[in-house]
PDB file of N, CA and C in Angstrom:
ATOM      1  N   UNK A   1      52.942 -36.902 -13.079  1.00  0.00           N
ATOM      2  CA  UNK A   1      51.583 -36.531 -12.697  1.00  0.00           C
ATOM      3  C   UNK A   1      51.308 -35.126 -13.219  1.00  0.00           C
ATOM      4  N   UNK A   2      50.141 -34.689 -13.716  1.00  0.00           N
ATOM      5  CA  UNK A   2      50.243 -33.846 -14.474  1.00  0.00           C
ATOM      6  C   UNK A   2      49.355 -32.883 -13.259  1.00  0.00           C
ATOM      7  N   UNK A   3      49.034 -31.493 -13.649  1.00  0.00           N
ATOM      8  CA  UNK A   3      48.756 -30.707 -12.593  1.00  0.00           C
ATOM      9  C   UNK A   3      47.503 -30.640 -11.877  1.00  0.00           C
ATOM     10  N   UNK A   4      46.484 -30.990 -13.407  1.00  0.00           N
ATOM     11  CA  UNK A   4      45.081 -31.006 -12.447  1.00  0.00           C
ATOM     12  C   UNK A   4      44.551 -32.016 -11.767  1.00  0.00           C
ATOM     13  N   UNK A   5      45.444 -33.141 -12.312  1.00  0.00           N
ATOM     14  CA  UNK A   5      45.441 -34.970 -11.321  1.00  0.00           C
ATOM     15  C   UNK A   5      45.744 -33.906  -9.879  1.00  0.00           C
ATOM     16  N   UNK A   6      46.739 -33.140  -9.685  1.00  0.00           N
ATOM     17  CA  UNK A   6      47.687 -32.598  -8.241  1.00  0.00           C
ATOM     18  C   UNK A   6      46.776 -31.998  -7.377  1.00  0.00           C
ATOM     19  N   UNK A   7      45.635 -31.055  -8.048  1.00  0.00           N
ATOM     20  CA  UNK A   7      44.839 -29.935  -7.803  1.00  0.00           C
ATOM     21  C   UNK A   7      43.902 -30.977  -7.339  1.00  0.00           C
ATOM     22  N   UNK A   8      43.200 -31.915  -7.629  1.00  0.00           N
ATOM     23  CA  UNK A   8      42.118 -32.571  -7.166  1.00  0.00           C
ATOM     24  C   UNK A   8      42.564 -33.951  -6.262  1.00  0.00           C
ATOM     25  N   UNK A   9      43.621 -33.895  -6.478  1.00  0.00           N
ATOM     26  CA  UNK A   9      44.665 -35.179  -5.117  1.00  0.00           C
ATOM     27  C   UNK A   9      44.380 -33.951  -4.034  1.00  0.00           C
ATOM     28  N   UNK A  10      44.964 -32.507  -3.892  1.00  0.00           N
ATOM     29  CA  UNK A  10      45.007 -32.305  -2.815  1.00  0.00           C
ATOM     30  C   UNK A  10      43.443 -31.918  -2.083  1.00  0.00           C
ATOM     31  N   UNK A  11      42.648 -31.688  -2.843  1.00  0.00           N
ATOM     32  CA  UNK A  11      41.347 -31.746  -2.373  1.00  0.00           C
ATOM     33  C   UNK A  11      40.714 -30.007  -2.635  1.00  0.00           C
ATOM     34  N   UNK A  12      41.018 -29.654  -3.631  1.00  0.00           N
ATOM     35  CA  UNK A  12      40.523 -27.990  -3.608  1.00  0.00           C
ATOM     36  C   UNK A  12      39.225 -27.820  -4.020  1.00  0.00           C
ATOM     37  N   UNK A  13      38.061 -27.531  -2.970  1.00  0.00           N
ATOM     38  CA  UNK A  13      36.677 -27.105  -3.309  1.00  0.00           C
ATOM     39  C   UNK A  13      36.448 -26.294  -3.913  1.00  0.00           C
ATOM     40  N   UNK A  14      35.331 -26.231  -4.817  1.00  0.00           N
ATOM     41  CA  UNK A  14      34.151 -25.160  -5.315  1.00  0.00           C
ATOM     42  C   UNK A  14      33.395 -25.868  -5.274  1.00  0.00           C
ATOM     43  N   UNK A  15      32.414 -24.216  -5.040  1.00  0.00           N
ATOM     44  CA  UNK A  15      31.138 -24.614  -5.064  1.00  0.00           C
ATOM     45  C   UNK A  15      30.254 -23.625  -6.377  1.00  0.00           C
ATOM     46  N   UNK A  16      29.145 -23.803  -6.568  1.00  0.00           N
ATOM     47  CA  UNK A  16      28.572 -22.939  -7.654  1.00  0.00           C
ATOM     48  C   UNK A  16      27.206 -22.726  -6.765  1.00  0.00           C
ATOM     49  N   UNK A  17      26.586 -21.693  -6.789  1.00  0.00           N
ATOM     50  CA  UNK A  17      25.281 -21.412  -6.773  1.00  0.00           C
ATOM     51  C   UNK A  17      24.775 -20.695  -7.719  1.00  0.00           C
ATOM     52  N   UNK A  18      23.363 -21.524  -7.866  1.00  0.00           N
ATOM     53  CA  UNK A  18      22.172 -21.025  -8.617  1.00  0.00           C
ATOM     54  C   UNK A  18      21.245 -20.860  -7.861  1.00  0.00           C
ATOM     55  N   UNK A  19      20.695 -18.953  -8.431  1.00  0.00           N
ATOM     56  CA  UNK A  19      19.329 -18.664  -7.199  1.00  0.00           C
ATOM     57  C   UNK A  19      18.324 -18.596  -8.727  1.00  0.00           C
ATOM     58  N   UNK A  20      17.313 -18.901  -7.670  1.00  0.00           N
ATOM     59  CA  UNK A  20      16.224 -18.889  -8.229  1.00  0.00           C
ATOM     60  C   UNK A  20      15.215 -18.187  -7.817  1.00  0.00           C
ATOM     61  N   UNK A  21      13.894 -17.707  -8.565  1.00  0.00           N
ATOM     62  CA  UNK A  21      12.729 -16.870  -8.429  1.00  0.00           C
ATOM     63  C   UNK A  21      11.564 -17.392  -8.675  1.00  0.00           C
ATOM     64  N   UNK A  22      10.842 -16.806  -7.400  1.00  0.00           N
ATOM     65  CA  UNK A  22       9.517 -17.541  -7.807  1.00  0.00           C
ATOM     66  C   UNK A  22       8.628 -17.154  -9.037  1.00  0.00           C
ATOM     67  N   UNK A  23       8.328 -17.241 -10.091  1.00  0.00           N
ATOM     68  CA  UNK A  23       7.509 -16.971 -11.722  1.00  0.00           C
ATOM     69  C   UNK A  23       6.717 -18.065 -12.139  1.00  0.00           C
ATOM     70  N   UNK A  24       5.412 -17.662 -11.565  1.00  0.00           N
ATOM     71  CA  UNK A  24       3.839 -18.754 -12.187  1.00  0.00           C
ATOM     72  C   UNK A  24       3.944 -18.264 -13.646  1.00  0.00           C
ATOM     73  N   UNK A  25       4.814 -17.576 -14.313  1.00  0.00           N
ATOM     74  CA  UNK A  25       4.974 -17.796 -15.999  1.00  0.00           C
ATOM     75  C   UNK A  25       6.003 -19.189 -16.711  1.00  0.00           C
ATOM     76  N   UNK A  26       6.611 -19.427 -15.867  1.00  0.00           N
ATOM     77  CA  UNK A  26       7.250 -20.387 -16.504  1.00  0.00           C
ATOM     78  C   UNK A  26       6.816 -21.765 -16.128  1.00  0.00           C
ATOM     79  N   UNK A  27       7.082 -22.730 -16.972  1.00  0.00           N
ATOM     80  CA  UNK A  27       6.687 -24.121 -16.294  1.00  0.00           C
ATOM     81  C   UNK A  27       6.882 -24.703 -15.128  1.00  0.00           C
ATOM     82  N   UNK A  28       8.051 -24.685 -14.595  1.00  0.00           N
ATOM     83  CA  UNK A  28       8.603 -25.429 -13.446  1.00  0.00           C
ATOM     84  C   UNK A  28       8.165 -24.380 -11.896  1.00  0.00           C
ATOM     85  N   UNK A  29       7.997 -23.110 -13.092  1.00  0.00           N
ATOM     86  CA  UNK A  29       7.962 -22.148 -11.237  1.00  0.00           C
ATOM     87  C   UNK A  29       8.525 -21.185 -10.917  1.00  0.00           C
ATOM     88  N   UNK A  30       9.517 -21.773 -11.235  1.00  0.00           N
ATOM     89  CA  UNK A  30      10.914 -20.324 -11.509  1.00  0.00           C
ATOM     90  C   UNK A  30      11.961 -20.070 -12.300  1.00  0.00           C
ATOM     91  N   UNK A  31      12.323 -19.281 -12.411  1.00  0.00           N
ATOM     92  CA  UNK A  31      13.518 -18.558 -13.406  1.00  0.00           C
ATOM     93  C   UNK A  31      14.441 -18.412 -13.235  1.00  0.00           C
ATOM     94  N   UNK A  32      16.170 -18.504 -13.590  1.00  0.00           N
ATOM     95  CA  UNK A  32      17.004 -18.381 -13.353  1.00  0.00           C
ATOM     96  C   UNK A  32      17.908 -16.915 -12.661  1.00  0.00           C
ATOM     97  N   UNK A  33      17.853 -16.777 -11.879  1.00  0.00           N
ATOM     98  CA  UNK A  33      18.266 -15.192 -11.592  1.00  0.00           C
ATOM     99  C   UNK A  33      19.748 -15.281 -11.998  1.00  0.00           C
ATOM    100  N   UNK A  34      20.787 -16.105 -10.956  1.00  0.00           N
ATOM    101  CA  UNK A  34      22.134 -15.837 -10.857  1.00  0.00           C
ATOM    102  C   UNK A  34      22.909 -17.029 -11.128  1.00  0.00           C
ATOM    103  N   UNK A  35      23.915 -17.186 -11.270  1.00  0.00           N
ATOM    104  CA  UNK A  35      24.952 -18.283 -11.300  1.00  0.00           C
ATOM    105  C   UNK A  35      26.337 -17.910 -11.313  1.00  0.00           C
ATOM    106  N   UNK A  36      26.503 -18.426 -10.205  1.00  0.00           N
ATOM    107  CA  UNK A  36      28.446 -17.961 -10.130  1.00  0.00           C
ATOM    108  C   UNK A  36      28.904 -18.730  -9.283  1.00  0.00           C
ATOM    109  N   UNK A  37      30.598 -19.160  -9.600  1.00  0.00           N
ATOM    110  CA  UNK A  37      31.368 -20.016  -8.632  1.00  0.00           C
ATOM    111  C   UNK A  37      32.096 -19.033  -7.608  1.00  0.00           C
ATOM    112  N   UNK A  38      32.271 -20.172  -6.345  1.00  0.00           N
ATOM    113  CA  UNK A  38      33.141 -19.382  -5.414  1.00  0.00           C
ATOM    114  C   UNK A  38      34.141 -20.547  -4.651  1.00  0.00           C
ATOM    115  N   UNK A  39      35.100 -19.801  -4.178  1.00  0.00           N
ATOM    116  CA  UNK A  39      35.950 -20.850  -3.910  1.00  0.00           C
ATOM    117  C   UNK A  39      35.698 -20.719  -2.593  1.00  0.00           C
ATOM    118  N   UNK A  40      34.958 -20.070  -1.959  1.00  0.00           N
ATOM    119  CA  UNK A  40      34.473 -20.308  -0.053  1.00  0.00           C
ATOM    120  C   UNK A  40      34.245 -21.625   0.002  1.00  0.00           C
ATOM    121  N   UNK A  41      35.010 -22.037   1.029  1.00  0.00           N
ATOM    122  CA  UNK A  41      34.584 -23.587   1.669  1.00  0.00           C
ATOM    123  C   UNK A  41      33.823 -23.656   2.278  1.00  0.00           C
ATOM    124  N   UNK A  42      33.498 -22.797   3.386  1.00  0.00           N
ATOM    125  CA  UNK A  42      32.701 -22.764   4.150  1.00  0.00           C
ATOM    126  C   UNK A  42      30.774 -22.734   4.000  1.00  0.00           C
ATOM    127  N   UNK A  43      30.081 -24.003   3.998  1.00  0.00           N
ATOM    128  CA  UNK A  43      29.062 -24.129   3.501  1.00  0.00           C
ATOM    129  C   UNK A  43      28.011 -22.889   3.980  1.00  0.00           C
ATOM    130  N   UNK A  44      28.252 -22.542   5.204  1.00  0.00           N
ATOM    131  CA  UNK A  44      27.308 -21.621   6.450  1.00  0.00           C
ATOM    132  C   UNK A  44      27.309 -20.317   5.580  1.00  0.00           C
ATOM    133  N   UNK A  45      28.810 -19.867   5.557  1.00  0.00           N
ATOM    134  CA  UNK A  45      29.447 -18.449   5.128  1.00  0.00           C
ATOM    135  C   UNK A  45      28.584 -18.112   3.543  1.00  0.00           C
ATOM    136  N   UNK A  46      28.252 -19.458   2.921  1.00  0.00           N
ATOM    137  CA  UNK A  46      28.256 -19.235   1.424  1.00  0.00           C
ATOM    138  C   UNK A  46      26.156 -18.749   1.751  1.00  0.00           C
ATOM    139  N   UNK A  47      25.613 -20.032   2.432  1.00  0.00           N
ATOM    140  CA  UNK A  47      24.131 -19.571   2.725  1.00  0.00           C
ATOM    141  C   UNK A  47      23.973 -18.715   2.998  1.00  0.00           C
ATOM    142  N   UNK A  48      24.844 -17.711   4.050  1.00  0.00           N
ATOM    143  CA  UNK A  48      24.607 -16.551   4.613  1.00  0.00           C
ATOM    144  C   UNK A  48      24.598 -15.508   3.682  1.00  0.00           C
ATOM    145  N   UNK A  49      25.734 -15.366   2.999  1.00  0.00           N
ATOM    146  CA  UNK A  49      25.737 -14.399   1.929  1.00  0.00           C
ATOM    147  C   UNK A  49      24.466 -14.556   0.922  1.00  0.00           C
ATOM    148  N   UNK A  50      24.454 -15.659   0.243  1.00  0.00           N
ATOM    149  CA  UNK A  50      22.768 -15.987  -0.061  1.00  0.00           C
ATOM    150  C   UNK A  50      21.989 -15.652   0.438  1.00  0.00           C
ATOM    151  N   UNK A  51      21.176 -15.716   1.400  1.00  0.00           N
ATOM    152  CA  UNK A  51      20.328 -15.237   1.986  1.00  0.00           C
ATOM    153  C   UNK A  51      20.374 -14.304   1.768  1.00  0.00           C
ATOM    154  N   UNK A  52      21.447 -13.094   2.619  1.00  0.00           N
ATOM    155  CA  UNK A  52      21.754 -11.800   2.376  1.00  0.00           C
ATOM    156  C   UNK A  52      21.017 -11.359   1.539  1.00  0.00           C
ATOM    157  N   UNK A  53      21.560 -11.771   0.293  1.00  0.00           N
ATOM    158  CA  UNK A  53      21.485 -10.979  -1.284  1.00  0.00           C
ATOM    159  C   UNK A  53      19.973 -11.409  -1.701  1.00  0.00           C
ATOM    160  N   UNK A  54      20.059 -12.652  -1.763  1.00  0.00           N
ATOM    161  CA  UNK A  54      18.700 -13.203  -1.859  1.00  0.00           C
ATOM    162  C   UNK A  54      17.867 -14.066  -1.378  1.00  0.00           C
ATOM    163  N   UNK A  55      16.920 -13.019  -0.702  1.00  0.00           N
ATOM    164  CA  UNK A  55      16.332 -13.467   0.397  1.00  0.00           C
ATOM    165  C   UNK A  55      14.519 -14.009   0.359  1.00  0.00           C
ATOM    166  N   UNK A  56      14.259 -15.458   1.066  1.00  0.00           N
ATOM    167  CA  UNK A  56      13.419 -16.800   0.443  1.00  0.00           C
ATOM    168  C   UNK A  56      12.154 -15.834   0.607  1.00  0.00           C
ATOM    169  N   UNK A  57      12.383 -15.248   1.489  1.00  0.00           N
ATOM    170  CA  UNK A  57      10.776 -14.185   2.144  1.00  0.00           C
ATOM    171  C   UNK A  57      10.729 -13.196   0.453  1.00  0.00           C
ATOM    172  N   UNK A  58      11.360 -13.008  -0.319  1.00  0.00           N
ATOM    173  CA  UNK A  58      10.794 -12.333  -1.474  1.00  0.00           C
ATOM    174  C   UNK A  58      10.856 -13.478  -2.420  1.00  0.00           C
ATOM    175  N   UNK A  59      10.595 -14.341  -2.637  1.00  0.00           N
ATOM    176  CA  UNK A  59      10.268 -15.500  -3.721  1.00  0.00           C
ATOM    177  C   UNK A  59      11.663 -16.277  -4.106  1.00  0.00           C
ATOM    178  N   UNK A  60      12.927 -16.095  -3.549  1.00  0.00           N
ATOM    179  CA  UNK A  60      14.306 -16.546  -3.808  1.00  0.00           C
ATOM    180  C   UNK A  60      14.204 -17.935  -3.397  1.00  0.00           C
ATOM    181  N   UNK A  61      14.853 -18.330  -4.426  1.00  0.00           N
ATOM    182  CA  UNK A  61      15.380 -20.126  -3.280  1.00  0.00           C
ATOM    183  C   UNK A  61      16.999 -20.664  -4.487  1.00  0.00           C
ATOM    184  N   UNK A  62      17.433 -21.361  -3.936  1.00  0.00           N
ATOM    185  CA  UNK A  62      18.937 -21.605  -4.015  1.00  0.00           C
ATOM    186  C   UNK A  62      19.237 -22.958  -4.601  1.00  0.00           C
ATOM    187  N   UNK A  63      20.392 -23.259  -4.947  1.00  0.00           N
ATOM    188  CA  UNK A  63      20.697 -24.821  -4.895  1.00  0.00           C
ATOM    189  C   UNK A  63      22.486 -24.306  -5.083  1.00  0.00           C
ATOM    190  N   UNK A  64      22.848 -25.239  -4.069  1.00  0.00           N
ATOM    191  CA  UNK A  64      24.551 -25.219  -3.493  1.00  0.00           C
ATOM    192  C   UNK A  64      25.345 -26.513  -4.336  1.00  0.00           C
ATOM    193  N   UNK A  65      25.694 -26.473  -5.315  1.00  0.00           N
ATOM    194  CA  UNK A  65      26.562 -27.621  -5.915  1.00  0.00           C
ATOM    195  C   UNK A  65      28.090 -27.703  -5.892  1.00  0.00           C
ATOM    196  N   UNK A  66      28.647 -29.193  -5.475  1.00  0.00           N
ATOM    197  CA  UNK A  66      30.375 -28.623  -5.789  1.00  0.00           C
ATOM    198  C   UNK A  66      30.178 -28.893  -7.374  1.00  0.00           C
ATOM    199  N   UNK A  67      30.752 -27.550  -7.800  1.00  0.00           N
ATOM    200  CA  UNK A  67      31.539 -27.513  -8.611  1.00  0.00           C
ATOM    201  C   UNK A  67      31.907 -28.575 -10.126  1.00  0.00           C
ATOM    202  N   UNK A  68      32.906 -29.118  -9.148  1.00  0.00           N
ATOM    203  CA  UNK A  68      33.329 -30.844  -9.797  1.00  0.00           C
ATOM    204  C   UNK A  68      33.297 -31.857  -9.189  1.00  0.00           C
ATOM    205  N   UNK A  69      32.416 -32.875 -10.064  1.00  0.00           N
ATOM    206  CA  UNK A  69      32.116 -34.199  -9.490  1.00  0.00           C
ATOM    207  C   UNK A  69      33.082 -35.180  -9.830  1.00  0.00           C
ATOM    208  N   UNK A  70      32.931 -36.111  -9.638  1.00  0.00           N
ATOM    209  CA  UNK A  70      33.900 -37.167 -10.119  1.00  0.00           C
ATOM    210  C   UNK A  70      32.931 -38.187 -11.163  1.00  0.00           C
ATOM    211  N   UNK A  71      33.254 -38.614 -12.288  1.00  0.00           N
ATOM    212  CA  UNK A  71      32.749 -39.190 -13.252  1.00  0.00           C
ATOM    213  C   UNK A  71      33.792 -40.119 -13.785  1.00  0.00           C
ATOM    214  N   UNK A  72      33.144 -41.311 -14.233  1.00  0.00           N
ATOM    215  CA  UNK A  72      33.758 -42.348 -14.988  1.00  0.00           C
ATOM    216  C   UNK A  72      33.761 -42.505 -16.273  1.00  0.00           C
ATOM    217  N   UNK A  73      34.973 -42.291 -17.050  1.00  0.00           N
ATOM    218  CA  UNK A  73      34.736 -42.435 -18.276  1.00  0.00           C
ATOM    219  C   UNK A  73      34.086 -43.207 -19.186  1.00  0.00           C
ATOM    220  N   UNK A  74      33.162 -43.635 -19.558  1.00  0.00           N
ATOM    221  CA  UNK A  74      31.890 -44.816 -20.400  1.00  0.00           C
ATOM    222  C   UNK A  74      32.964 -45.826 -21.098  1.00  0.00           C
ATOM    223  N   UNK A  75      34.392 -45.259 -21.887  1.00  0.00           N
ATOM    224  CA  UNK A  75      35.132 -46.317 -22.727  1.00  0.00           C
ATOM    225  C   UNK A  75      35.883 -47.297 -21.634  1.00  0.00           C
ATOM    226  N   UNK A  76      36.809 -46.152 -21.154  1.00  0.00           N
ATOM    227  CA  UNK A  76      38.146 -46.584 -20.409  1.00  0.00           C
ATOM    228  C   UNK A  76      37.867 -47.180 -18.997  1.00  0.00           C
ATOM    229  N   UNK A  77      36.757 -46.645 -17.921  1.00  0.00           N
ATOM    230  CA  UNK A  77      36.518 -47.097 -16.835  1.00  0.00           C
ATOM    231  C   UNK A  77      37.449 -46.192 -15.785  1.00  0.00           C
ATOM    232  N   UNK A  78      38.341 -45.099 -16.440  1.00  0.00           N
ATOM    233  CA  UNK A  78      39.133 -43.919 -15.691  1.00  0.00           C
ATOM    234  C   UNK A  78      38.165 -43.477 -15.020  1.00  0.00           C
ATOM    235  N   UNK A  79      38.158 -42.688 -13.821  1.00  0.00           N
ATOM    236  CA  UNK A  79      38.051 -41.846 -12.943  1.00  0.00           C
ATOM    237  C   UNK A  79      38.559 -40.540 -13.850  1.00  0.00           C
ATOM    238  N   UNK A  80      37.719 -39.038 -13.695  1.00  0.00           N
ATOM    239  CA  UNK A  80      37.872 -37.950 -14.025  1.00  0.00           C
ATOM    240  C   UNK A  80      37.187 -37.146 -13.271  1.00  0.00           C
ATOM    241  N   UNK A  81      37.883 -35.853 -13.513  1.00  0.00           N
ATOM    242  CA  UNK A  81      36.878 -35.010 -12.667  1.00  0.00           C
ATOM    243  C   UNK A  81      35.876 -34.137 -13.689  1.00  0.00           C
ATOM    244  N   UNK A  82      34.931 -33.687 -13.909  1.00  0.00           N
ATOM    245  CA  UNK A  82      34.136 -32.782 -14.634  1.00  0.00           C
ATOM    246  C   UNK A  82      33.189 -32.006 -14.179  1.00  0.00           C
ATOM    247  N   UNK A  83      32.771 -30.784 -14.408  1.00  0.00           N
ATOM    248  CA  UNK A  83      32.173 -29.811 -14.041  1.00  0.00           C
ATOM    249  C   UNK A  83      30.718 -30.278 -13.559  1.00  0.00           C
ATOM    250  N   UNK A  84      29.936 -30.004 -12.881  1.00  0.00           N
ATOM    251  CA  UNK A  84      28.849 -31.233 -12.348  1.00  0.00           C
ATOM    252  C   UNK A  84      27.527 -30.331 -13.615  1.00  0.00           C
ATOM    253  N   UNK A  85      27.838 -29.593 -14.503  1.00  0.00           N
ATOM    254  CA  UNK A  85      26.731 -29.255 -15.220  1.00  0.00           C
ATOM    255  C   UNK A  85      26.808 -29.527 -16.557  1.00  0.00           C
ATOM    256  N   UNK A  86      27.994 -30.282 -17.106  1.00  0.00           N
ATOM    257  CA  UNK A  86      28.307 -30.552 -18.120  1.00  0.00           C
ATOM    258  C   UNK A  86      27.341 -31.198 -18.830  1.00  0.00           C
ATOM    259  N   UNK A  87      26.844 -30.577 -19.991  1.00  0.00           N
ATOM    260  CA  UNK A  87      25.912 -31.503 -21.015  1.00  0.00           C
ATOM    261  C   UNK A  87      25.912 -32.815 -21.163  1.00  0.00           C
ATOM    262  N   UNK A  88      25.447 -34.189 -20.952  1.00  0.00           N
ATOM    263  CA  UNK A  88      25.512 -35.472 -21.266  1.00  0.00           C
ATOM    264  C   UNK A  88      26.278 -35.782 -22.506  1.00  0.00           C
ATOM    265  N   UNK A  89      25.944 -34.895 -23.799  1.00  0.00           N
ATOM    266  CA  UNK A  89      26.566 -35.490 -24.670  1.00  0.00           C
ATOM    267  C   UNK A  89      28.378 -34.982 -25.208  1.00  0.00           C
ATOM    268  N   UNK A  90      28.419 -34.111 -24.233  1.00  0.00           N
ATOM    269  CA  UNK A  90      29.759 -33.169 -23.909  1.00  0.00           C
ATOM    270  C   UNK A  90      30.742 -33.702 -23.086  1.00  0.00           C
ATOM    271  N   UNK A  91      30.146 -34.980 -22.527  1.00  0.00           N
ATOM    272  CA  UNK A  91      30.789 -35.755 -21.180  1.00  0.00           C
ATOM    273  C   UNK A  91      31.509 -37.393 -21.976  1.00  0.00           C
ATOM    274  N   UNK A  92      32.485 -37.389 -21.861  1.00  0.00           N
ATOM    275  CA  UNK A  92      32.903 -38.965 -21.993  1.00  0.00           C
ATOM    276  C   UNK A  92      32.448 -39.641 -20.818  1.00  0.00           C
ATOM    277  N   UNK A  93      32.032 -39.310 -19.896  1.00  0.00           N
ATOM    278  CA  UNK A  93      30.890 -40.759 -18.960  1.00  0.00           C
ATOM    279  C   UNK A  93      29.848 -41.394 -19.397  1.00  0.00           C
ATOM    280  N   UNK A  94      29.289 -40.725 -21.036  1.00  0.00           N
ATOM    281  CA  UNK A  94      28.032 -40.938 -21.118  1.00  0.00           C
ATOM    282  C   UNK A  94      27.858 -41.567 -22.619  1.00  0.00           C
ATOM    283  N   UNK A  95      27.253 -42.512 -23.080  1.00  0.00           N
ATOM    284  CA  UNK A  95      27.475 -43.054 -24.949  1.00  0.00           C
ATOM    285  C   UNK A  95      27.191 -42.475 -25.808  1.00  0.00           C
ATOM    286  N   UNK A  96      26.276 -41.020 -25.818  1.00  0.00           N
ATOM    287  CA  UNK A  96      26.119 -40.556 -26.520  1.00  0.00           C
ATOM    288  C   UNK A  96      27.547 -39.657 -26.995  1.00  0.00           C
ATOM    289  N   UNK A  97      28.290 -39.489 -25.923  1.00  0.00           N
ATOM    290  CA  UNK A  97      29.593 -38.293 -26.396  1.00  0.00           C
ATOM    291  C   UNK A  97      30.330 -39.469 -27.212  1.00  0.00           C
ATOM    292  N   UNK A  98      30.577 -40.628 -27.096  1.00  0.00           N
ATOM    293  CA  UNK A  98      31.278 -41.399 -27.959  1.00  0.00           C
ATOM    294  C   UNK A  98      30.650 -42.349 -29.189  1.00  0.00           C
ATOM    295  N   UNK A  99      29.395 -41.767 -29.413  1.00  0.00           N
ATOM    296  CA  UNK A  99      28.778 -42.480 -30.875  1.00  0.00           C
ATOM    297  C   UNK A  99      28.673 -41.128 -31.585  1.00  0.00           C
ATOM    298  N   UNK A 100      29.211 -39.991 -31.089  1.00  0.00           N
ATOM    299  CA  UNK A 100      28.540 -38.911 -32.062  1.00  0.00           C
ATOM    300  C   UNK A 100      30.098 -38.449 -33.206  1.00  0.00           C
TER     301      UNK A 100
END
């Protein structure tokens, strides 16, 4: 068994947050402020510090992702784990990474 099969058998979380800003210049609304992983498990501990730093009453808003999802490879039908922001065509779950 090789190590990162070991690392995701025993169950080790991340999470990533992306904050966001409110900007009537861009299409959707808002703009990317921050992005960084943390290995806090604790979902409460991670909002709180969010908030903290960036807070919804000045135009902030959030999105809490783990990390790594679990994905199926498109050829083989394996189980893998991959980063949950990985490009579609960067991903063996998806046909475009295996016709290109």
């Amino acid at each position: 068994m090789d190590t990162e099969e070991n690392i995701w058998q025993i169950g080790e979380i991340m999470y990533t947050i992306e904050v966001y800003k409110k900007d009537r210049r861009t299409r959707n609304g808002s703009r990317s402020v921050a992005k960084w992983d943390t290995e806090q498990t604790d979902v409460n501990v991670i909002e709180d510090i969010v908030n903290n730093m960036y807070p919804a009453k000045k135009g902030y808003s959030y999105k809490l992702n783990l990390t790594m999802v679990q994905r199926k490879n498109f050829m083989t039908g394996e189980s893998f784990m991959e980063r949950y922001d990985t490009p579609r065509f960067c991903s063996p779950a998806s046909e475009s990474f295996w016709t290109m």
